[in-house]
Protein backbone atom coordinates (compact mmCIF):
# COMPACT_ATOMS: atom_id res chain seq x y z
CA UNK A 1 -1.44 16.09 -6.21
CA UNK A 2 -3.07 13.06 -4.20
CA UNK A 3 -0.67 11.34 -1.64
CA UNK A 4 -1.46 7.15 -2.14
CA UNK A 5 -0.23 5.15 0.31
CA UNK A 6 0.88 1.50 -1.35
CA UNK A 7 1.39 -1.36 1.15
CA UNK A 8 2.65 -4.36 -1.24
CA UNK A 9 4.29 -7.58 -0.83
CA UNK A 10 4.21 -10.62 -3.66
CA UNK A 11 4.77 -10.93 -7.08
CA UNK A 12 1.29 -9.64 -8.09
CA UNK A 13 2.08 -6.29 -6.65
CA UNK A 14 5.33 -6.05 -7.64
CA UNK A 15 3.65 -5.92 -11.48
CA UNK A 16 1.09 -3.56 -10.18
CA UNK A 17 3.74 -1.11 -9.05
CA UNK A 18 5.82 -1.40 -12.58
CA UNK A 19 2.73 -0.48 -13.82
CA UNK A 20 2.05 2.07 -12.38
CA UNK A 21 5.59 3.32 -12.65
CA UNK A 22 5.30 3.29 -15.95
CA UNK A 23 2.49 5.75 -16.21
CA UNK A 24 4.65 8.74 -16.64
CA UNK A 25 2.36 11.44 -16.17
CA UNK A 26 0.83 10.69 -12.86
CA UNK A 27 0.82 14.20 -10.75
CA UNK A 28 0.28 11.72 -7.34
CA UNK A 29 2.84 11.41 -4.80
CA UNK A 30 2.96 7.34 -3.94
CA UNK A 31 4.48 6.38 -0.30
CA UNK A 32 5.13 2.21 -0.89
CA UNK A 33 5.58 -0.38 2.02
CA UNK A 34 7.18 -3.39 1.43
CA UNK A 35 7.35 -6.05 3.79
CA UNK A 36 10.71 -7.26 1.56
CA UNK A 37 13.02 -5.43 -1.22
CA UNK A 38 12.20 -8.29 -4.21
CA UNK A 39 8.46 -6.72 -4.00
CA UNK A 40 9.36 -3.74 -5.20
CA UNK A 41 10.45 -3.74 -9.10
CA UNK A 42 13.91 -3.28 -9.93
CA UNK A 43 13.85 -0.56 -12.74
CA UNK A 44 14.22 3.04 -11.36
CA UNK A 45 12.40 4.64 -8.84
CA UNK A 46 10.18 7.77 -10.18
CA UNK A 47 10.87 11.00 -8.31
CA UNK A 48 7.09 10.54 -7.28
CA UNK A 49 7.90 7.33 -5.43
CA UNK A 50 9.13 6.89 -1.79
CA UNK A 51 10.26 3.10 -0.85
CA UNK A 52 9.80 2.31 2.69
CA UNK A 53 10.92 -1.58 4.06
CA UNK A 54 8.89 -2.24 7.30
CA UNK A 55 6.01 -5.54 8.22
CA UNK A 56 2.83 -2.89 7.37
CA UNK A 57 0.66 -4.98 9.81
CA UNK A 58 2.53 -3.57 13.20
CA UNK A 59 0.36 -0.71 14.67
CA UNK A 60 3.15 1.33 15.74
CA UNK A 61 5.28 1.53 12.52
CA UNK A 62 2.29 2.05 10.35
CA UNK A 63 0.61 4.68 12.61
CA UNK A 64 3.78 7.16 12.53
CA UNK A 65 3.24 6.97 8.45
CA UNK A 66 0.13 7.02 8.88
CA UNK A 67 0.48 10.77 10.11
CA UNK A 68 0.35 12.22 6.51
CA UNK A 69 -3.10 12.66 5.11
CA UNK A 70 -3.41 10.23 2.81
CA UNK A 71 -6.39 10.27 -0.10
CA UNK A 72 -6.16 6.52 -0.53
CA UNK A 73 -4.74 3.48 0.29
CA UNK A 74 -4.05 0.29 -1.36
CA UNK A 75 -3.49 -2.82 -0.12
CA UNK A 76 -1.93 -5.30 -2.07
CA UNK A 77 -0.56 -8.32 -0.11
CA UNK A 78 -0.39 -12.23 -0.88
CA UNK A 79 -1.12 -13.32 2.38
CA UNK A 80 -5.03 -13.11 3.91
CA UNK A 81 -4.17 -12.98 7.60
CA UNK A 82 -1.47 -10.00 6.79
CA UNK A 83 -4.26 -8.49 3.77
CA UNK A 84 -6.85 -8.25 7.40
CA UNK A 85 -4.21 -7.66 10.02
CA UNK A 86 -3.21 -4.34 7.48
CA UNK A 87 -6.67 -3.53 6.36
CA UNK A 88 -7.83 -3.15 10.84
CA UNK A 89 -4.64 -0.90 11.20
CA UNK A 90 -5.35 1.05 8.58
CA UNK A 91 -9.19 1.66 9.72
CA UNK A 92 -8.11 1.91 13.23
CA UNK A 93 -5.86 4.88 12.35
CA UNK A 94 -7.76 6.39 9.92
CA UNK A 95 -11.71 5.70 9.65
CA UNK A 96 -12.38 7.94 6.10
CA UNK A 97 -9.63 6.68 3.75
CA UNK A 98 -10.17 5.14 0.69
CA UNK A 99 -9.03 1.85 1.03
CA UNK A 100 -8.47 -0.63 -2.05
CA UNK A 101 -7.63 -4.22 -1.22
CA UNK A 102 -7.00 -6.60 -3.43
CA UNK A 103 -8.92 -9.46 -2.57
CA UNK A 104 -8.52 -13.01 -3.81
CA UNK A 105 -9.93 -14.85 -0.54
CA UNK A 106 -14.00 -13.19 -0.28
CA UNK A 107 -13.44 -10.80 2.80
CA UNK A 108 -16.04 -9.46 4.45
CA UNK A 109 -15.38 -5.64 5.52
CA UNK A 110 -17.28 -2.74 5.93
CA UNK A 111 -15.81 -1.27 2.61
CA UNK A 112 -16.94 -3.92 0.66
């Protein structure tokens, strides 16, 4: 079982995460931050899912989850400045991760 780390806000992720909901026969274990509740879909949560309701771009709240050894993260945000402001925390705290960002703006990162 992989541990994915899901750090969503917008309506774009919130179909992302029904979809993956839907895929019933996932063995990973998905930790989801959500800057607001109406990101997160409203159907019911999988026993595989864990909801968390925090702003993913402070340092301090994401390093305490950021604890668990993740095997990926994914970064799924509508807004650029909070997309780079999450991505840096995310390297700062852990410099192997996988990290998936969506990216509709052309970053420039050294994932990329």
């Amino acid at each position: 079982m992989k541990k994915i780390l899901l750090i969503v806000d917008g309506i774009l992720a919130k179909h992302f995460l029904e979809r993956v909901m839907a895929y019933k026969d996932s063995e990973n274990h998905y930790t989801v931050i959500a800057y607001r509740k109406k990101s997160l879909p409203e159907c019911s949560k999988p026993e595989n899912f864990t909801y968390l309701e925090f702003d993913p771009t402070s340092f301090s709240k994401l390093s305490v989850i950021m604890k668990k050894d993740f095997f990926q993260v994914m970064i799924l945000v509508s807004k650029q400045i909070d997309a780079m402001a999450t991505y840096e925390n995310v390297r700062r705290l852990n410099s192997k991760v996988q990290i998936v960002m969506m990216d509709r703006w052309g970053i420039q990162s050294q994932d990329a």
